[in-house]
N, C-alpha and C. Protein backbone atom coordinates (compact mmCIF):
# COMPACT_ATOMS: atom_id res chain seq x y z
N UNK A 1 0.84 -1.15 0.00
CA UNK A 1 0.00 0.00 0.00
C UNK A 1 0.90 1.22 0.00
N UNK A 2 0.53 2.69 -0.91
CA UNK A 2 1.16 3.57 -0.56
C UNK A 2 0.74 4.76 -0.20
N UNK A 3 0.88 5.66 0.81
CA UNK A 3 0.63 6.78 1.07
C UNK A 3 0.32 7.69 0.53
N UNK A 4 0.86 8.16 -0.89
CA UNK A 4 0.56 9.00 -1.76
C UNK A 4 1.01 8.65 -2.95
N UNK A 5 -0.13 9.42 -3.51
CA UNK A 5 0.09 9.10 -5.30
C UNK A 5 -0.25 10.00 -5.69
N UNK A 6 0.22 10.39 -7.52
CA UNK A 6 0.47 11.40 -8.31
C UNK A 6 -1.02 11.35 -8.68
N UNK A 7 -1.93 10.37 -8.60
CA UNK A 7 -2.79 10.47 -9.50
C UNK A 7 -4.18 11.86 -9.53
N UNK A 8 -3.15 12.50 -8.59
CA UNK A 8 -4.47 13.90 -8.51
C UNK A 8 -5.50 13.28 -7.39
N UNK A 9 -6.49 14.23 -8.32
CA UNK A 9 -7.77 14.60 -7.85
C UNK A 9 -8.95 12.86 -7.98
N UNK A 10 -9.20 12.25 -7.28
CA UNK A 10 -9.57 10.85 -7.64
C UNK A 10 -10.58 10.82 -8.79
N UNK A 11 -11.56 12.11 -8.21
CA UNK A 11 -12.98 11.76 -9.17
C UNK A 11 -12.43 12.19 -10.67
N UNK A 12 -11.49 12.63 -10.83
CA UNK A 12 -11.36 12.55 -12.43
C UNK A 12 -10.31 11.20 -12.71
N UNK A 13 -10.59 10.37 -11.93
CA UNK A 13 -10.19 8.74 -12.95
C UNK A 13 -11.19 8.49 -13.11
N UNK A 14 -10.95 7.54 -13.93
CA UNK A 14 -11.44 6.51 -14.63
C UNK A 14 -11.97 4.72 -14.08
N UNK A 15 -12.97 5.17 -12.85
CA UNK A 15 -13.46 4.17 -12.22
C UNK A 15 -14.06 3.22 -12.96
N UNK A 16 -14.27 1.84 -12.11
CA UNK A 16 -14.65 0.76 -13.03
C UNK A 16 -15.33 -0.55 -11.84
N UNK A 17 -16.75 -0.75 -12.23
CA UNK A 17 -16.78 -1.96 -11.36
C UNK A 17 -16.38 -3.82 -11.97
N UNK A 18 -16.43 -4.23 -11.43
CA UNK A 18 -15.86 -5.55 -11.51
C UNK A 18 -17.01 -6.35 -12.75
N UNK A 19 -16.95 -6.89 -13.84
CA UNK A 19 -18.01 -7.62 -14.47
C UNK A 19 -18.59 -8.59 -13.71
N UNK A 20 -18.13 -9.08 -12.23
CA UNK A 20 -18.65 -10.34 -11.44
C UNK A 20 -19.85 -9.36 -10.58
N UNK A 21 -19.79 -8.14 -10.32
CA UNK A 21 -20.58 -7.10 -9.62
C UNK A 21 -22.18 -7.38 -9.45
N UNK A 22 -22.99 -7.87 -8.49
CA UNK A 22 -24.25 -8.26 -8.45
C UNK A 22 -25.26 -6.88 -9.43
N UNK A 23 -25.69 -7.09 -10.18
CA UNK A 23 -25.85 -6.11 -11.16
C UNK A 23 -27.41 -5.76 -9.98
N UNK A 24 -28.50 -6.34 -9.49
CA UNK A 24 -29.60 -6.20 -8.59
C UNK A 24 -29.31 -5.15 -7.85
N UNK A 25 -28.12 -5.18 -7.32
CA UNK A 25 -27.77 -4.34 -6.32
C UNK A 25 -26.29 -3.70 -6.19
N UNK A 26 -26.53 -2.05 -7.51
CA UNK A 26 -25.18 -2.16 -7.64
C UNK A 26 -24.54 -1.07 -6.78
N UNK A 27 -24.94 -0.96 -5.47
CA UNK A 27 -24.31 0.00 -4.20
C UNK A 27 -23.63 -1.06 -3.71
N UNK A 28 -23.86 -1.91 -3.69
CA UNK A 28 -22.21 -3.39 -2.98
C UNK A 28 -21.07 -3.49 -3.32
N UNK A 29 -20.53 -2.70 -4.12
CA UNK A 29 -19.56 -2.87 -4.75
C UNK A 29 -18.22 -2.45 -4.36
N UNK A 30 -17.00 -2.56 -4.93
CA UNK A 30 -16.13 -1.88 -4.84
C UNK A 30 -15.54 -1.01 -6.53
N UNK A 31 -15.14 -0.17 -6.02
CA UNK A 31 -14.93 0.07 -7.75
C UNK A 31 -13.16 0.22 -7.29
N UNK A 32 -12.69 0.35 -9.24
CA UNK A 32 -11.11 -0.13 -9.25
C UNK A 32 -10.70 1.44 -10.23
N UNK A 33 -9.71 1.95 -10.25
CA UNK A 33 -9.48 2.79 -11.09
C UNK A 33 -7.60 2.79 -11.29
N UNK A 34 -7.31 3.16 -12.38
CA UNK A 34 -5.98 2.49 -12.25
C UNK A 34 -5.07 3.92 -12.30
N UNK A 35 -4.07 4.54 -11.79
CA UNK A 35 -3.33 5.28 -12.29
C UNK A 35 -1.84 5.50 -12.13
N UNK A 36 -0.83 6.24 -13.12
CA UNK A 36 0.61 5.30 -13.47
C UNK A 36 1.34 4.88 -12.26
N UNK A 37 0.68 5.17 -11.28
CA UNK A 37 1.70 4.75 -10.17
C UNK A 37 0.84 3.93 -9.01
N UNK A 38 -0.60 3.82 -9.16
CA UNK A 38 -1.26 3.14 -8.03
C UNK A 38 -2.42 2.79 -9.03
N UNK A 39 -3.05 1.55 -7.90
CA UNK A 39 -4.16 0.63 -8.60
C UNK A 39 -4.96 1.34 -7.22
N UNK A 40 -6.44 2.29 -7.54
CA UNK A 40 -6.94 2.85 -6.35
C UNK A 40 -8.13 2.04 -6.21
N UNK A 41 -8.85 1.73 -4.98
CA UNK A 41 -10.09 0.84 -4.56
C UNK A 41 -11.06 1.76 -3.87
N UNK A 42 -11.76 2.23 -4.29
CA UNK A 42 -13.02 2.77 -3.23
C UNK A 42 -14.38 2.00 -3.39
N UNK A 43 -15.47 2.16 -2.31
CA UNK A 43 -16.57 1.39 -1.96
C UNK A 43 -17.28 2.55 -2.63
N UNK A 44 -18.13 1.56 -3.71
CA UNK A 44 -19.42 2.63 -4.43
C UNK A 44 -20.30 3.26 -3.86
N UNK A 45 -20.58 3.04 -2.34
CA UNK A 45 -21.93 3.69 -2.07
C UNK A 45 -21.11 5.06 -1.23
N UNK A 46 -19.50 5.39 -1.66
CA UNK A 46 -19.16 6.30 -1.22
C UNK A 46 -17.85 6.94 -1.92
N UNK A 47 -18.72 7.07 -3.24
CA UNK A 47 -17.82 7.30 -3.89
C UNK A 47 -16.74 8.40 -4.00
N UNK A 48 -17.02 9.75 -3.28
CA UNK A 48 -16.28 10.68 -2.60
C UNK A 48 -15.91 10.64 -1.22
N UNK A 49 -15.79 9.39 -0.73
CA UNK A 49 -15.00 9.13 0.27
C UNK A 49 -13.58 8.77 0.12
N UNK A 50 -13.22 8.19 1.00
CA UNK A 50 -11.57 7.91 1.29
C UNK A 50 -11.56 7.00 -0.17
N UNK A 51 -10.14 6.44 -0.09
CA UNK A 51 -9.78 5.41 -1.13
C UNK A 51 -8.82 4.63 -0.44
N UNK A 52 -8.26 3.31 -1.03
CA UNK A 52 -7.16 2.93 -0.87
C UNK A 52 -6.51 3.03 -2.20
N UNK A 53 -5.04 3.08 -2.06
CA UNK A 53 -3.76 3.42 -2.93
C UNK A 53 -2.94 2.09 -3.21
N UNK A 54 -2.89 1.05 -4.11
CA UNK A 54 -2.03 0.03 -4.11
C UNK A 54 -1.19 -0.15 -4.84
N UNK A 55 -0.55 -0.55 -4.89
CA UNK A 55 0.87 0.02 -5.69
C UNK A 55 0.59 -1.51 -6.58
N UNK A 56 0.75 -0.89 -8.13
CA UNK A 56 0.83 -2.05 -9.41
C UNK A 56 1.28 -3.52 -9.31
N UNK A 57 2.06 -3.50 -8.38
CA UNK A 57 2.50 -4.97 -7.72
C UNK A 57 1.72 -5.65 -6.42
N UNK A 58 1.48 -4.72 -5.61
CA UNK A 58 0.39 -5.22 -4.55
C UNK A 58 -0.58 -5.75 -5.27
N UNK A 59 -1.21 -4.97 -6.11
CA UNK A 59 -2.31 -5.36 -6.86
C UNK A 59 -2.49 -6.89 -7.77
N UNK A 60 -0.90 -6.87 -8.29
CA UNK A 60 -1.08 -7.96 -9.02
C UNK A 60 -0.71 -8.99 -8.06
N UNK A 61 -0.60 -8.42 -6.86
CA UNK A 61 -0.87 -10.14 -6.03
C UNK A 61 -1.85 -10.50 -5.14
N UNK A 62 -2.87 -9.40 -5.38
CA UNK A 62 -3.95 -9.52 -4.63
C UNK A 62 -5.05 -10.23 -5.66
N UNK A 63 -5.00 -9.69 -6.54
CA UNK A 63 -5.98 -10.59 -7.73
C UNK A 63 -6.09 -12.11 -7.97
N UNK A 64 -5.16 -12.54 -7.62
CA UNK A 64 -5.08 -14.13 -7.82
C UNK A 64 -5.64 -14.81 -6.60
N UNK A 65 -5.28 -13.78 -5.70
CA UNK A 65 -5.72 -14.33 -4.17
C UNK A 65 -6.76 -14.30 -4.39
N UNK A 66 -7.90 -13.22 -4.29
CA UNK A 66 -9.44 -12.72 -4.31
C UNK A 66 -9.94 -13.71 -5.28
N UNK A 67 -9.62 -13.86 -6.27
CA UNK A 67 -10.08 -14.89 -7.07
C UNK A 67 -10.34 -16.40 -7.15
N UNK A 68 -9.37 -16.78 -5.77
CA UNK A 68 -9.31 -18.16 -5.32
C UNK A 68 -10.21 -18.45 -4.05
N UNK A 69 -10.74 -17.15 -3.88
CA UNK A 69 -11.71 -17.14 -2.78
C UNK A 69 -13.10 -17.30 -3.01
C-alpha cells in the first residue's frame, strides 16, 4: 500500500466496477481505477469518500488471491 500518489484529484479517474458485480444491487460494490503509479479501490456507495492506494504490484498479487476465494 502507498501513502501517496500522483494520481491527482480521484474523481477525475477513470473508475470501473468488476463484471462479477451483483448487477440487482449495484451500491455493494467496490470500484477499481488504475493510475501510473497506483491501482486505487473505493466502496461505491461512497464514492467521494476515502480510497485505498495500491501500488501495481500489490495489486497484481492480490488478484489471484481474491479470485481463489
Amino acid at each position: 500500500m502507498i501513502g501517496e500518489t500522483s494520481a491527482g484529484d480521484a474523481s477525475e479517474l477513470a473508475w470501473f466496477k468488476s463484471s462479477y458485480s451483483d448487477s440487482s444491487n449495484s451500491n455493494e460494490c467496490v470500484e477499481v481505477a488504475t493510475a501510473p503509479d497506483a491501482v486505487l479501490v473505493r466502496d461505491s456507495k461512497h464514492a467521494h469518500g476515502p480510497h485505498l492506494a495500491l501500488t501495481p504490484a500489490a495489486w497484481a498479487g492480490f488478484v489471484p488471491y481474491a479470485a481463489r476465494r
